[in-house]
Protein backbone atom coordinates (compact mmCIF):
# COMPACT_ATOMS: atom_id res chain seq x y z
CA UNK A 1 -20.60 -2.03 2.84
CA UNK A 2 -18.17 0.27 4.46
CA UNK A 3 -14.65 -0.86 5.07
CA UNK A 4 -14.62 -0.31 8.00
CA UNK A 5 -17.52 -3.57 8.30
CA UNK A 6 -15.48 -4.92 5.77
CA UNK A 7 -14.12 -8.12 6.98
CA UNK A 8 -10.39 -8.74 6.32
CA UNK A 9 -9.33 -12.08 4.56
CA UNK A 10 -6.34 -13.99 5.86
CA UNK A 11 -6.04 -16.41 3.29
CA UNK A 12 -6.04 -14.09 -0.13
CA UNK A 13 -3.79 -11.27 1.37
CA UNK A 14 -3.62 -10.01 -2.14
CA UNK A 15 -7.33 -10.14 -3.96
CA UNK A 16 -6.45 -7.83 -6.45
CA UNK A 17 -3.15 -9.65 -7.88
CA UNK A 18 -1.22 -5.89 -7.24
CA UNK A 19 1.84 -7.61 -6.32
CA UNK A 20 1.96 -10.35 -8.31
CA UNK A 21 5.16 -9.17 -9.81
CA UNK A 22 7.37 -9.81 -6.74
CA UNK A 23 5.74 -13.92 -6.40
CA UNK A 24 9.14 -15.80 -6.21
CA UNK A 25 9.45 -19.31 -5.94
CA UNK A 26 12.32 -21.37 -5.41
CA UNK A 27 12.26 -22.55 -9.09
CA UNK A 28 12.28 -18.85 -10.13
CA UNK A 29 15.33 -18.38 -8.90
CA UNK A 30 17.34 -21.53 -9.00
CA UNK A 31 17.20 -24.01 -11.82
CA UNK A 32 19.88 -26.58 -12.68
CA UNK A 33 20.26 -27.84 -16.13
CA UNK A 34 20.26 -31.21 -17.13
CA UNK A 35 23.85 -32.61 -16.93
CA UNK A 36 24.65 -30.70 -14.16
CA UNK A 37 22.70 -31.45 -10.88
CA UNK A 38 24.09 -31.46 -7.38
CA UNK A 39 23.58 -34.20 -4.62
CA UNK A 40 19.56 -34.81 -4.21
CA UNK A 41 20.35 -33.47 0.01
CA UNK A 42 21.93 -30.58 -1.26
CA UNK A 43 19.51 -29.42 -3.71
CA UNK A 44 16.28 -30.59 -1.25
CA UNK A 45 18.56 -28.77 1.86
CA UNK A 46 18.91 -25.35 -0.71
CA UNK A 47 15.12 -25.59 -1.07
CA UNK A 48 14.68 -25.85 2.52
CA UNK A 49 17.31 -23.09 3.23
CA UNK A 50 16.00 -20.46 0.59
CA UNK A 51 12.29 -20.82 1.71
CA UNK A 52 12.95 -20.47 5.47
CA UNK A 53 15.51 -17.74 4.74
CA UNK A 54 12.47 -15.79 2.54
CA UNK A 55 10.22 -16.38 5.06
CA UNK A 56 12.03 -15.46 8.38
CA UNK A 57 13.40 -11.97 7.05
CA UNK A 58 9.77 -10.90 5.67
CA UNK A 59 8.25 -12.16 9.02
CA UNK A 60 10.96 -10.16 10.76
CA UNK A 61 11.66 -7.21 8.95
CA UNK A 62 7.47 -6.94 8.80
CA UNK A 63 7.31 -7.72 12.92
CA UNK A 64 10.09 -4.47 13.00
CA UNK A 65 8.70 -1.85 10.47
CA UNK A 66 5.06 -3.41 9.01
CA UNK A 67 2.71 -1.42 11.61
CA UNK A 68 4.64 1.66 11.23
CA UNK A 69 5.06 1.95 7.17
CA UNK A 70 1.05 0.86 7.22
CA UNK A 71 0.47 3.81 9.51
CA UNK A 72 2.87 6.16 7.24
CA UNK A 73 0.73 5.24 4.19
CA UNK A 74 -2.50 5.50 5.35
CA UNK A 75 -1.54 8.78 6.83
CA UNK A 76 -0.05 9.40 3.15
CA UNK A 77 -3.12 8.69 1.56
CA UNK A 78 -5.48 10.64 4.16
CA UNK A 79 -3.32 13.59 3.48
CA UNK A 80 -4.34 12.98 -0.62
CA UNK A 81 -7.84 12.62 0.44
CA UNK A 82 -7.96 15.76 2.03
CA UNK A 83 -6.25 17.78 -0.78
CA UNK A 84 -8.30 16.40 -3.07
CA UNK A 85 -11.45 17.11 -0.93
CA UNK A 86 -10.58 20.16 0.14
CA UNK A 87 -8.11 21.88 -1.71
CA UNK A 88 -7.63 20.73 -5.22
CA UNK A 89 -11.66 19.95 -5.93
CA UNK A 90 -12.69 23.60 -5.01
CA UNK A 91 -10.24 25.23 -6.84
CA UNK A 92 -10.94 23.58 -9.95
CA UNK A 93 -14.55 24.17 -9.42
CA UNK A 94 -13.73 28.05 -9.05
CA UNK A 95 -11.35 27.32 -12.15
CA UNK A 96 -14.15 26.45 -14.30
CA UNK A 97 -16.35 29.03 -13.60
CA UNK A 98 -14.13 31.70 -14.16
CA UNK A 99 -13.37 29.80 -17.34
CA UNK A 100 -16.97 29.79 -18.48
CA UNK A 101 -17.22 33.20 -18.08
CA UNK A 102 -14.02 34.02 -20.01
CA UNK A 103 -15.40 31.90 -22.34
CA UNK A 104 -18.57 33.64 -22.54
CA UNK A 105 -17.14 37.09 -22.58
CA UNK A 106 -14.69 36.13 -25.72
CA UNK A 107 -17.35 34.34 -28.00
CA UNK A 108 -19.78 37.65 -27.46
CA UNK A 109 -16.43 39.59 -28.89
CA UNK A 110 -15.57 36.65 -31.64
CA UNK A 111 -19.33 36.68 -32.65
CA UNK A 112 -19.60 40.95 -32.14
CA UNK A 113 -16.27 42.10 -34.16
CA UNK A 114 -14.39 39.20 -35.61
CA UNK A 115 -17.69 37.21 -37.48
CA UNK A 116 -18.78 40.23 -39.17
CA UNK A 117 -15.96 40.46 -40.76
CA UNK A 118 -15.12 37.13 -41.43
CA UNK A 119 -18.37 36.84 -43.21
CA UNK A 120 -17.68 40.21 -45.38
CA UNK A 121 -14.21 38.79 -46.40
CA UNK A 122 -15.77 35.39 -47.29
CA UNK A 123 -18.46 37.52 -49.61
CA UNK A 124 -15.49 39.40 -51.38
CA UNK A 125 -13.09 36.20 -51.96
CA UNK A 126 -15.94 34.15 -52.71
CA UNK A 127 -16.31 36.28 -55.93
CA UNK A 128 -13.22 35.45 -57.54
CA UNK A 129 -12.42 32.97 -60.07
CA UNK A 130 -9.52 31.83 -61.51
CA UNK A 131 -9.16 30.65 -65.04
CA UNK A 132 -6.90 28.21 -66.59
CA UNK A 133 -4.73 28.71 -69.32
């Protein structure tokens, strides 16, 4: 399914839980102790008060600058897409086959000059013993 088909849900604004570190309640931020609770209308009036407050800036500040940050990141992650695609993708590609052939080139040498006599020096120290006294 594309997402474009995709339909969008209303109710679970969140499915994948990637902002579940900013979930603030009321009781996550306010909390009196036993011994020390206000009037029952204060504390029900705070409640009130702190919820509509929440609410009423995020509806506003999102009415003011929601549409335009969602356009700024999708536009930010279009412009990754198309690095990626284009850019960074293709170079690598070249990257590696450059690499393979450097690769390539310097195990001929390794296995041409550098085996050889790797194998004659193992011969020669291979020979030697060493007695205890």
């Amino acid at each position: 399914m594309s997402q474009q088909t995709k339909e969008l849900d209303m109710v679970d604004r969140d499915p994948n839980q990637i902002n579940s570190h900013v979930k603030v309640a009321f009781e996550d931020v306010l909390a009196e102790p036993d011994g020390a609770h206000s009037i029952d209308c204060v504390w029900n009036l705070s409640y009130f008060c702190f919820n509509c407050g929440k609410n009423c800036c995020y509806k506003f500040m999102t009415t003011l600058c929601g549409i335009f940050i969602a356009l700024y990141w999708g536009c930010e992650f279009a412009c990754i897409t198309f690095d990626q695609v284009w850019c960074i993708t293709p170079s690598l590609r070249i990257f590696s086959i450059y690499m393979g052939c450097a690769q390539k080139y310097f195990g001929t040498c390794v296995s041409c000059c550098l085996a050889p006599i790797c194998e004659t020096s193992g011969l020669f120290f291979s020979s030697i013993t060493v007695k205890n006294t």
